[in-house]
C-alpha atoms as a PDB file:
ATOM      1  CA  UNK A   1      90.728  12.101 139.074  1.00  0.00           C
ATOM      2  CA  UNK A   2      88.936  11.998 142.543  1.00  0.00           C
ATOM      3  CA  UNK A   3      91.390  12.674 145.434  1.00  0.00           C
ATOM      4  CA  UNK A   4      90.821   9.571 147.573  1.00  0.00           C
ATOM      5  CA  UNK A   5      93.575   9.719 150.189  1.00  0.00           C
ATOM      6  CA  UNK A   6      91.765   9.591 153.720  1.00  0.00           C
ATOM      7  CA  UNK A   7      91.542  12.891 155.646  1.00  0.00           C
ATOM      8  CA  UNK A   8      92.943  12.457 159.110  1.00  0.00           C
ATOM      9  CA  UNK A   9      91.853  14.887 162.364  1.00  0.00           C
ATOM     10  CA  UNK A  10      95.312  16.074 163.118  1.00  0.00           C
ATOM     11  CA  UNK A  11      96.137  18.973 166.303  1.00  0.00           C
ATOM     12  CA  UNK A  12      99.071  21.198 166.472  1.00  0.00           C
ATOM     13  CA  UNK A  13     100.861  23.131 169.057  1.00  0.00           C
ATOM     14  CA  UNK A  14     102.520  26.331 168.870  1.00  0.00           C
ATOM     15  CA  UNK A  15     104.589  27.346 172.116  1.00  0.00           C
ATOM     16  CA  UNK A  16     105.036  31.121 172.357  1.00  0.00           C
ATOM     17  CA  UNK A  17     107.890  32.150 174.929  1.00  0.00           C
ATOM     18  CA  UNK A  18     108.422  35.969 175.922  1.00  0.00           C
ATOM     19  CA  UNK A  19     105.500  37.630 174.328  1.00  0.00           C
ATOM     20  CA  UNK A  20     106.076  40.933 175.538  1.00  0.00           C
ATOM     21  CA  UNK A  21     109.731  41.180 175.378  1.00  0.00           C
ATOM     22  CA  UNK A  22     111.469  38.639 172.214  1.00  0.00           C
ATOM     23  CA  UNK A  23     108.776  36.554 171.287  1.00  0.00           C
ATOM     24  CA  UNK A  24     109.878  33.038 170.401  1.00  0.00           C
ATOM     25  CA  UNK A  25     108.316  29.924 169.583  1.00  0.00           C
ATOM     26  CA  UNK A  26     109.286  26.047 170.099  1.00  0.00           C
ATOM     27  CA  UNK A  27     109.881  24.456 166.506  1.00  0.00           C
ATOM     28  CA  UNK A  28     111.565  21.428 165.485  1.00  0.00           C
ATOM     29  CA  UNK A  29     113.006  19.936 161.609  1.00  0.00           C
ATOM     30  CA  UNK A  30     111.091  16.950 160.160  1.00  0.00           C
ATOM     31  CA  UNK A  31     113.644  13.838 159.182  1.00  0.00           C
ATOM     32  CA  UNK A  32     114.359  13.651 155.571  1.00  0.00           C
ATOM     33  CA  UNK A  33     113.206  10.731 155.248  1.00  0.00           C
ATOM     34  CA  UNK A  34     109.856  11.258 156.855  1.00  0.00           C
ATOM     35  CA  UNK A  35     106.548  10.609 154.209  1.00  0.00           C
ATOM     36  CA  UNK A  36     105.422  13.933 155.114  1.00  0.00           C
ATOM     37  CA  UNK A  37     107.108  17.297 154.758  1.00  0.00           C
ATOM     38  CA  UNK A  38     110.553  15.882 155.049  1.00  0.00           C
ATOM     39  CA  UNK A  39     113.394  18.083 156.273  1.00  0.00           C
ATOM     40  CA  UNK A  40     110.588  20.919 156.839  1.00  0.00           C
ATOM     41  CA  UNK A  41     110.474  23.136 160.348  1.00  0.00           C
ATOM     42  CA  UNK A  42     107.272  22.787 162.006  1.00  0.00           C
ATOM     43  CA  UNK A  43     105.339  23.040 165.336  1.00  0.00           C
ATOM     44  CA  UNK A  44     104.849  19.638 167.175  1.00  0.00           C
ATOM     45  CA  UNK A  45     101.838  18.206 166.433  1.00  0.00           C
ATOM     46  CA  UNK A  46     100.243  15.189 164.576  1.00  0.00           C
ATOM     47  CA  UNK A  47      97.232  12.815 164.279  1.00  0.00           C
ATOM     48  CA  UNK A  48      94.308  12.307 166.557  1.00  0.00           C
ATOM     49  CA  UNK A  49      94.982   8.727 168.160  1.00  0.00           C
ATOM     50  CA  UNK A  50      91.887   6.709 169.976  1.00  0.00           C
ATOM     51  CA  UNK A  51      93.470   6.919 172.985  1.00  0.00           C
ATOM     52  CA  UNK A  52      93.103  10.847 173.068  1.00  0.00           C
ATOM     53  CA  UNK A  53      89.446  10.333 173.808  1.00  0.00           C
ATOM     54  CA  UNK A  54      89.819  10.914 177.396  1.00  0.00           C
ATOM     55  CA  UNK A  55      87.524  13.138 177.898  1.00  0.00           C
ATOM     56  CA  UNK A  56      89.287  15.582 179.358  1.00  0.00           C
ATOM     57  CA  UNK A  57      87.829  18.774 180.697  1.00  0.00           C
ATOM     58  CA  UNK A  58      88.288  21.925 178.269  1.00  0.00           C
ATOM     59  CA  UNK A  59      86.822  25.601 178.470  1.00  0.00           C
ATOM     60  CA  UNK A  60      83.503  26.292 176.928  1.00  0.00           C
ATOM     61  CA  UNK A  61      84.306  28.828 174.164  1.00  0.00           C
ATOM     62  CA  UNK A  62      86.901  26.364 172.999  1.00  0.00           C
ATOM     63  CA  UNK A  63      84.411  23.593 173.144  1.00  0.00           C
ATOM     64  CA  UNK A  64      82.692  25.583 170.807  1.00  0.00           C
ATOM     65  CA  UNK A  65      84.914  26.644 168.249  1.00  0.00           C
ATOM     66  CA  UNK A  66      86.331  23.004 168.038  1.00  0.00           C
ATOM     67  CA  UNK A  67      82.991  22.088 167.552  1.00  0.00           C
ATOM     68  CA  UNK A  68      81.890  23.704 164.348  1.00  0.00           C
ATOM     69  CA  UNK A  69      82.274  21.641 161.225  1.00  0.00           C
ATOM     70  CA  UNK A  70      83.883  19.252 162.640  1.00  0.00           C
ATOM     71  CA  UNK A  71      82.684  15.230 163.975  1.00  0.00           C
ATOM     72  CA  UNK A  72      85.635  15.012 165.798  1.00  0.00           C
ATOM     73  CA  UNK A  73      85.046  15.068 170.021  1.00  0.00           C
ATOM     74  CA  UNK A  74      86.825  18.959 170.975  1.00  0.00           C
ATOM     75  CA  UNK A  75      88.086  17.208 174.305  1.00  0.00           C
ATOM     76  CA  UNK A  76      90.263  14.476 171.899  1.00  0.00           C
ATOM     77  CA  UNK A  77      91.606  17.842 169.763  1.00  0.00           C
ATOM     78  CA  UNK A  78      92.930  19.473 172.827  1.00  0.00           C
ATOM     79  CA  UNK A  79      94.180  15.894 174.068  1.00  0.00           C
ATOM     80  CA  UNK A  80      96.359  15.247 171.198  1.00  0.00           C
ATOM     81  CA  UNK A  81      97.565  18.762 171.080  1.00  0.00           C
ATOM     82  CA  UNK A  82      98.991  17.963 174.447  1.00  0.00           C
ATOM     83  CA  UNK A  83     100.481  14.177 173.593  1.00  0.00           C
ATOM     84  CA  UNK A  84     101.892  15.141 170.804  1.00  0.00           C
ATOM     85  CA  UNK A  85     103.739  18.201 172.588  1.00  0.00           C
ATOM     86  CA  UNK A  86     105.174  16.228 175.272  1.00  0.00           C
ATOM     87  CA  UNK A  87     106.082  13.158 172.608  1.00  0.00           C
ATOM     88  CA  UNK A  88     107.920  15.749 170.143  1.00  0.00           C
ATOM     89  CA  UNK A  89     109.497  17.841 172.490  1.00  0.00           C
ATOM     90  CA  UNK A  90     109.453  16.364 176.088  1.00  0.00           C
ATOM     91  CA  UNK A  91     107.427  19.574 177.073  1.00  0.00           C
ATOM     92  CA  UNK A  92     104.501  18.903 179.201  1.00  0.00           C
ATOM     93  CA  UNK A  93     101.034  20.841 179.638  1.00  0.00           C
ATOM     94  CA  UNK A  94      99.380  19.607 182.592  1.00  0.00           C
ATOM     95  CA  UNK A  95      98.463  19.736 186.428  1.00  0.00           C
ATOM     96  CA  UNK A  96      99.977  18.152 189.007  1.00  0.00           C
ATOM     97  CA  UNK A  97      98.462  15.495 190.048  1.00  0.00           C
ATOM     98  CA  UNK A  98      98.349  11.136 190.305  1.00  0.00           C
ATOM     99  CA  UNK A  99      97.218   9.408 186.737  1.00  0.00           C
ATOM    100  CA  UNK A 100      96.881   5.654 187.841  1.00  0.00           C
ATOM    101  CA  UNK A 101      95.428   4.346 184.864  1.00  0.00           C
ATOM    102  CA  UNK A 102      96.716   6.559 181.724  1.00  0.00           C
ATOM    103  CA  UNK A 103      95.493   4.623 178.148  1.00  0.00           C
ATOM    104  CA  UNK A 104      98.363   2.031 177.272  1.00  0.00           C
ATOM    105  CA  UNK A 105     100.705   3.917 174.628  1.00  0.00           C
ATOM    106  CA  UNK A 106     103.964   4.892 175.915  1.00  0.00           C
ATOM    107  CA  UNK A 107     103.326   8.397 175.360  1.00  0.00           C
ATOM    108  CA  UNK A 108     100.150   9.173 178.033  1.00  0.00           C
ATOM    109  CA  UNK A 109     102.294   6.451 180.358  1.00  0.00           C
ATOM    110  CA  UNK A 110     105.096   8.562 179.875  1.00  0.00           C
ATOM    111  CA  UNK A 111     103.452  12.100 180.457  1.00  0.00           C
ATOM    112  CA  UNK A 112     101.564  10.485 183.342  1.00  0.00           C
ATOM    113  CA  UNK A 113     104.826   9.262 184.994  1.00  0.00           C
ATOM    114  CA  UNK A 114     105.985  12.834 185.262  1.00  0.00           C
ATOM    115  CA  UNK A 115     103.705  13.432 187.590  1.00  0.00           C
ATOM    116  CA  UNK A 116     100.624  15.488 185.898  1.00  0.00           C
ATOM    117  CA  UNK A 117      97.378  15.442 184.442  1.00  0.00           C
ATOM    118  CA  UNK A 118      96.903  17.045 180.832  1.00  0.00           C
ATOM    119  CA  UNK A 119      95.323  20.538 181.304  1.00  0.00           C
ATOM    120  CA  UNK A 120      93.499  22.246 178.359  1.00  0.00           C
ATOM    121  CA  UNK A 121      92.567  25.204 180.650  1.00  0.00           C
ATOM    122  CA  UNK A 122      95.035  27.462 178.083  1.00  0.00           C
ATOM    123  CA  UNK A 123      95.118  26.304 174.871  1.00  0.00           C
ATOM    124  CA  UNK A 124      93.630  28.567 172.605  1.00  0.00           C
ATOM    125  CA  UNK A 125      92.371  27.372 169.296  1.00  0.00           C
ATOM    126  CA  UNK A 126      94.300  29.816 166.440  1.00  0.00           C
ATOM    127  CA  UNK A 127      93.928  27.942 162.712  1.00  0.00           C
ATOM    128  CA  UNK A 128      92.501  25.579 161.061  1.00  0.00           C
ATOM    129  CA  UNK A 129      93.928  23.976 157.715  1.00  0.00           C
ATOM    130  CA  UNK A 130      93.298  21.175 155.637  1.00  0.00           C
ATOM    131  CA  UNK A 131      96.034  19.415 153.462  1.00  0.00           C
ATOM    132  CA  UNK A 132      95.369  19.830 150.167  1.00  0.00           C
ATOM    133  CA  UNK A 133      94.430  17.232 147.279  1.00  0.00           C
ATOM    134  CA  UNK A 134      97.516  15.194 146.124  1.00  0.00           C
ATOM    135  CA  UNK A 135      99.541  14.774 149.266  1.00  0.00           C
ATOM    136  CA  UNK A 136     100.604  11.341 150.339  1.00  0.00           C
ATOM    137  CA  UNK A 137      98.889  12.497 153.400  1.00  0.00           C
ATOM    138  CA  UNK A 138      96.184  14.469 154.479  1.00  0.00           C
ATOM    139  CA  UNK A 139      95.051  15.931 157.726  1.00  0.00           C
ATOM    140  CA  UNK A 140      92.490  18.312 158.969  1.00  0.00           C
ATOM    141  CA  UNK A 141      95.349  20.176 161.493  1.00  0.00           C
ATOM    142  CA  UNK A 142      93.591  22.440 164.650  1.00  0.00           C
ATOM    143  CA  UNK A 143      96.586  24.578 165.513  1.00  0.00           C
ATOM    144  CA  UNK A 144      96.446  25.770 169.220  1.00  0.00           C
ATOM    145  CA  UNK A 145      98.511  28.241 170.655  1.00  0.00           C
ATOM    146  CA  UNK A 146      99.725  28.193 174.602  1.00  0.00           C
ATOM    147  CA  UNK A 147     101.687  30.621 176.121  1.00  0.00           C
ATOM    148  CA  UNK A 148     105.426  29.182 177.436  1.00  0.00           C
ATOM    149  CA  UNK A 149     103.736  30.406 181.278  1.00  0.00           C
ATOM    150  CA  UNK A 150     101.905  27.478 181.215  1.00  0.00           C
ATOM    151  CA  UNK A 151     104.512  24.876 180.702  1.00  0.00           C
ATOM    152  CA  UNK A 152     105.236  22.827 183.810  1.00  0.00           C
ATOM    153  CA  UNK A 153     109.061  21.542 182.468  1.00  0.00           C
ATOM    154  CA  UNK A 154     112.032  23.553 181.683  1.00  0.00           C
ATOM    155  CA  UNK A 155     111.607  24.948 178.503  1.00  0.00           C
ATOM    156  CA  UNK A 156     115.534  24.413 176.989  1.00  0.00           C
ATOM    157  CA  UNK A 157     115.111  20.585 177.975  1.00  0.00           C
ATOM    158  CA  UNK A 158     114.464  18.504 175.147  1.00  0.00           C
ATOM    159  CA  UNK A 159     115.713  15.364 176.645  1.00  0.00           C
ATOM    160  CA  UNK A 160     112.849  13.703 176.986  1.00  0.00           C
ATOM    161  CA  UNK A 161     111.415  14.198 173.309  1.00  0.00           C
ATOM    162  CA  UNK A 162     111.178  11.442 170.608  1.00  0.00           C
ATOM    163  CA  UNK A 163     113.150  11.317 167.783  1.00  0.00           C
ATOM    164  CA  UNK A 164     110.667  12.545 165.272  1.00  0.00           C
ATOM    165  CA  UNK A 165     112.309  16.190 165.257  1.00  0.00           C
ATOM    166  CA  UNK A 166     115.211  17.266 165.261  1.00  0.00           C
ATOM    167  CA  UNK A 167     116.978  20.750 166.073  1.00  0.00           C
ATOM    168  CA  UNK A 168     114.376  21.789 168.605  1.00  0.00           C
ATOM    169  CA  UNK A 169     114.759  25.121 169.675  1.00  0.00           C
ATOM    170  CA  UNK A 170     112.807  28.500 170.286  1.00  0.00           C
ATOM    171  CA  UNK A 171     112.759  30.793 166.799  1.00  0.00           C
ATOM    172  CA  UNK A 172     112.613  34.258 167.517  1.00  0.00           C
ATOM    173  CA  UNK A 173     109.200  34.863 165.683  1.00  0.00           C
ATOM    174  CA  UNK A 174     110.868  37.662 163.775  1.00  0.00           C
ATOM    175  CA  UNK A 175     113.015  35.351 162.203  1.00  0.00           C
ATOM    176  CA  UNK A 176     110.852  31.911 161.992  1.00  0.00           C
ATOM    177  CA  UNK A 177     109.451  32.615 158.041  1.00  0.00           C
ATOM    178  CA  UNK A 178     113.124  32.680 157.210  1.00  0.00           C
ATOM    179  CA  UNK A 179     113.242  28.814 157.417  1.00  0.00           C
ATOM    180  CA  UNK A 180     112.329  26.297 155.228  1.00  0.00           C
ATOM    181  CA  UNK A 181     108.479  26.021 156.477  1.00  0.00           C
ATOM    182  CA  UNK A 182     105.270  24.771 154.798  1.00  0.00           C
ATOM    183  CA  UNK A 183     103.480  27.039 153.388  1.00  0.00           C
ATOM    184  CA  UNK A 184     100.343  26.526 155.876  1.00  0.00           C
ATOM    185  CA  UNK A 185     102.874  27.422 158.969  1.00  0.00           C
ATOM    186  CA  UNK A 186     103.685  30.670 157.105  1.00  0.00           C
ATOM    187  CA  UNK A 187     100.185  31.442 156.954  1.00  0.00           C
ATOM    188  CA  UNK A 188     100.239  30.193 160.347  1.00  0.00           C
ATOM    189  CA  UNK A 189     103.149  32.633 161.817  1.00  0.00           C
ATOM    190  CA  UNK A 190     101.311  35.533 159.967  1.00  0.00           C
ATOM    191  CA  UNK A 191      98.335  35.531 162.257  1.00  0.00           C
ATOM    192  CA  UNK A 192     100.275  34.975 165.397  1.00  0.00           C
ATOM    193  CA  UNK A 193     102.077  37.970 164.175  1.00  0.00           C
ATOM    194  CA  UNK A 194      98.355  39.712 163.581  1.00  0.00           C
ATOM    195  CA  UNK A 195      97.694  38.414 167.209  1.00  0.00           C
ATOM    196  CA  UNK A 196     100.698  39.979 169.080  1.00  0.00           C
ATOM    197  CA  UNK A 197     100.036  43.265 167.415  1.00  0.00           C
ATOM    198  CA  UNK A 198      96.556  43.424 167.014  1.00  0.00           C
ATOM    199  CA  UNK A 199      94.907  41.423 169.829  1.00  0.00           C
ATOM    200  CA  UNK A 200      93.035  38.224 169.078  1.00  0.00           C
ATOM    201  CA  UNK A 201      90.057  38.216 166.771  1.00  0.00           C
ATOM    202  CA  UNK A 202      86.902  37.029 166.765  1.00  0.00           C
ATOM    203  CA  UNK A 203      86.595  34.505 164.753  1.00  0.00           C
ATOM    204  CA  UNK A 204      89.688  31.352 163.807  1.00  0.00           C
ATOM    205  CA  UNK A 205      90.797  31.413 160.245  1.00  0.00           C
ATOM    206  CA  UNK A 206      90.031  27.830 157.937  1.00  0.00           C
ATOM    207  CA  UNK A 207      92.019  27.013 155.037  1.00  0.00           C
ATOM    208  CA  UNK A 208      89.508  24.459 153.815  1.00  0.00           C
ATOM    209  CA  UNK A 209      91.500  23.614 150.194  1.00  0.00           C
ATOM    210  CA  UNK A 210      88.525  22.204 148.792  1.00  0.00           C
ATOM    211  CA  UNK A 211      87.921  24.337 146.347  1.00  0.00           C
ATOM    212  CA  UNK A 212      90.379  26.216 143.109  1.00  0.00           C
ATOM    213  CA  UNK A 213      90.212  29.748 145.124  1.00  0.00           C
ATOM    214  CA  UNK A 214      91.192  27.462 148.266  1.00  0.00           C
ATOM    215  CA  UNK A 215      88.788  29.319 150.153  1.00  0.00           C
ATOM    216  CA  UNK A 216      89.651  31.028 153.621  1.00  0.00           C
ATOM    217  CA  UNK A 217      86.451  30.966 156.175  1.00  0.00           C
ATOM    218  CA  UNK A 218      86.190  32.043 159.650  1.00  0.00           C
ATOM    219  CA  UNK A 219      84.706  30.363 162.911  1.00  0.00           C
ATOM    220  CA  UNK A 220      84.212  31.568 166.183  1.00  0.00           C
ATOM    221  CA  UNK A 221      87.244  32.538 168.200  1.00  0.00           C
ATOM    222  CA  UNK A 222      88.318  31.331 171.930  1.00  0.00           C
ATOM    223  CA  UNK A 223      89.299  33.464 174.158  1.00  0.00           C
ATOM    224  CA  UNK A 224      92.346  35.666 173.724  1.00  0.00           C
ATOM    225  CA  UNK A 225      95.793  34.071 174.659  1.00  0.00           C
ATOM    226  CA  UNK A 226      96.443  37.182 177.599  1.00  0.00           C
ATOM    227  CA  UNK A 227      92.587  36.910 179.049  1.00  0.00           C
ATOM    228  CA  UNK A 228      93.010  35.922 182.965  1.00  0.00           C
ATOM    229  CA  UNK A 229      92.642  32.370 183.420  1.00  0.00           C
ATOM    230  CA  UNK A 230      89.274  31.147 184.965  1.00  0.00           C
ATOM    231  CA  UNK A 231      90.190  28.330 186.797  1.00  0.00           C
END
């Protein structure tokens, strides 16, 4: 039987704290009640809304990479990334900066009423997966990776998050495979691991799972996460 359940553009965020000394990253415990991976640990993240087409400028080689295979506009990728980071965990990604006229859900009015404007300058575009046939839900996830630096709020305040995850706190990366994860954000923590050791590669990994070997294909990489920003 034909997998018909819809295929949703989806963007995730992965927060990486003290790179060079105890690297950590921000992760949070799906409800057990929730239709998706319930009671599973995973990075903030979530579907592409409408409202994410904003248009928002983002750096050429990520343009790029976002680009390949994909319909979706790169600028709404990196724009949900960044919602659904400050709606999960209350942690924003932006410049400073007046946003009159944010788009009407609570969560841009929200990030605009702390002052700042979202800022894609340093996301870096890591993974790619697609959920695979049989799920009650299906996404086509970009996983981006930003280092902690960038973040404009305190990074132990959670107060402002929704209520979507729970137990948010920073995992020391050496110990984040220990908890119950999907199997994707294993993959996931492997080649951040590759990353810190081994320097970013050239091309971003795609779990496609459209086919029984559930192929693995590259695309072109962005930038590494340590390269000077070009603001």
């Amino acid at each position: 039987m034909t997998d018909k359940t819809a295929i949703r553009d989806a963007a995730t965020v992965i927060v990486l704290r003290d790179r060079d000394t105890a690297p950590a990253i921000l992760m949070g415990q799906r409800g057990a009640s929730a239709a998706f991976m319930p009671n599973k640990y995973v990075f903030p993240g979530g579907a592409v809304d409408q409202t994410d087409d904003l248009g928002i400028p983002i750096p050429a080689p990520l343009s790029n990479a976002l680009s390949q295979n994909s319909a979706r506009a790169p600028a709404a990728l990196a724009a949900a990334a960044i919602r659904e980071l400050w709606e999960e965990t209350g942690q924003v990604l932006g410049r400073n900066g007046p946003w009159p006229a944010p788009p009407a859900p609570q969560g841009w009015r929200g990030f605009a009423a702390t002052g700042h404007i979202p800022d894609a300058a340093n996301l870096d575009f890591v993974f790619r997966a697609v959920t695979p046939a049989g799920n009650s839900r299906r996404f086509d996830a970009r996983f981006f990776l930003v280092d902690a630096i960038h973040i404009t709020t305190d990074l132990d305040d959670f107060s402002n998050a929704e209520d979507e995850l729970s137990h948010l706190h920073w995992v020391p990366l050496s110990d984040a495979r220990a908890l119950d994860l999907p199997f994707v954000t294993e993959v996931v923590l492997a080649e951040i691991s590759a990353r810190l050791k081994n320097g970013a590669p050239d091309t971003v990994p795609f779990f496609r799972n459209d086919d029984e070997a559930h192929l693995v294909t590259r695309l072109r990489g962005t930038r590494p996460l340590d390269q000077e920003d070009q603001r």
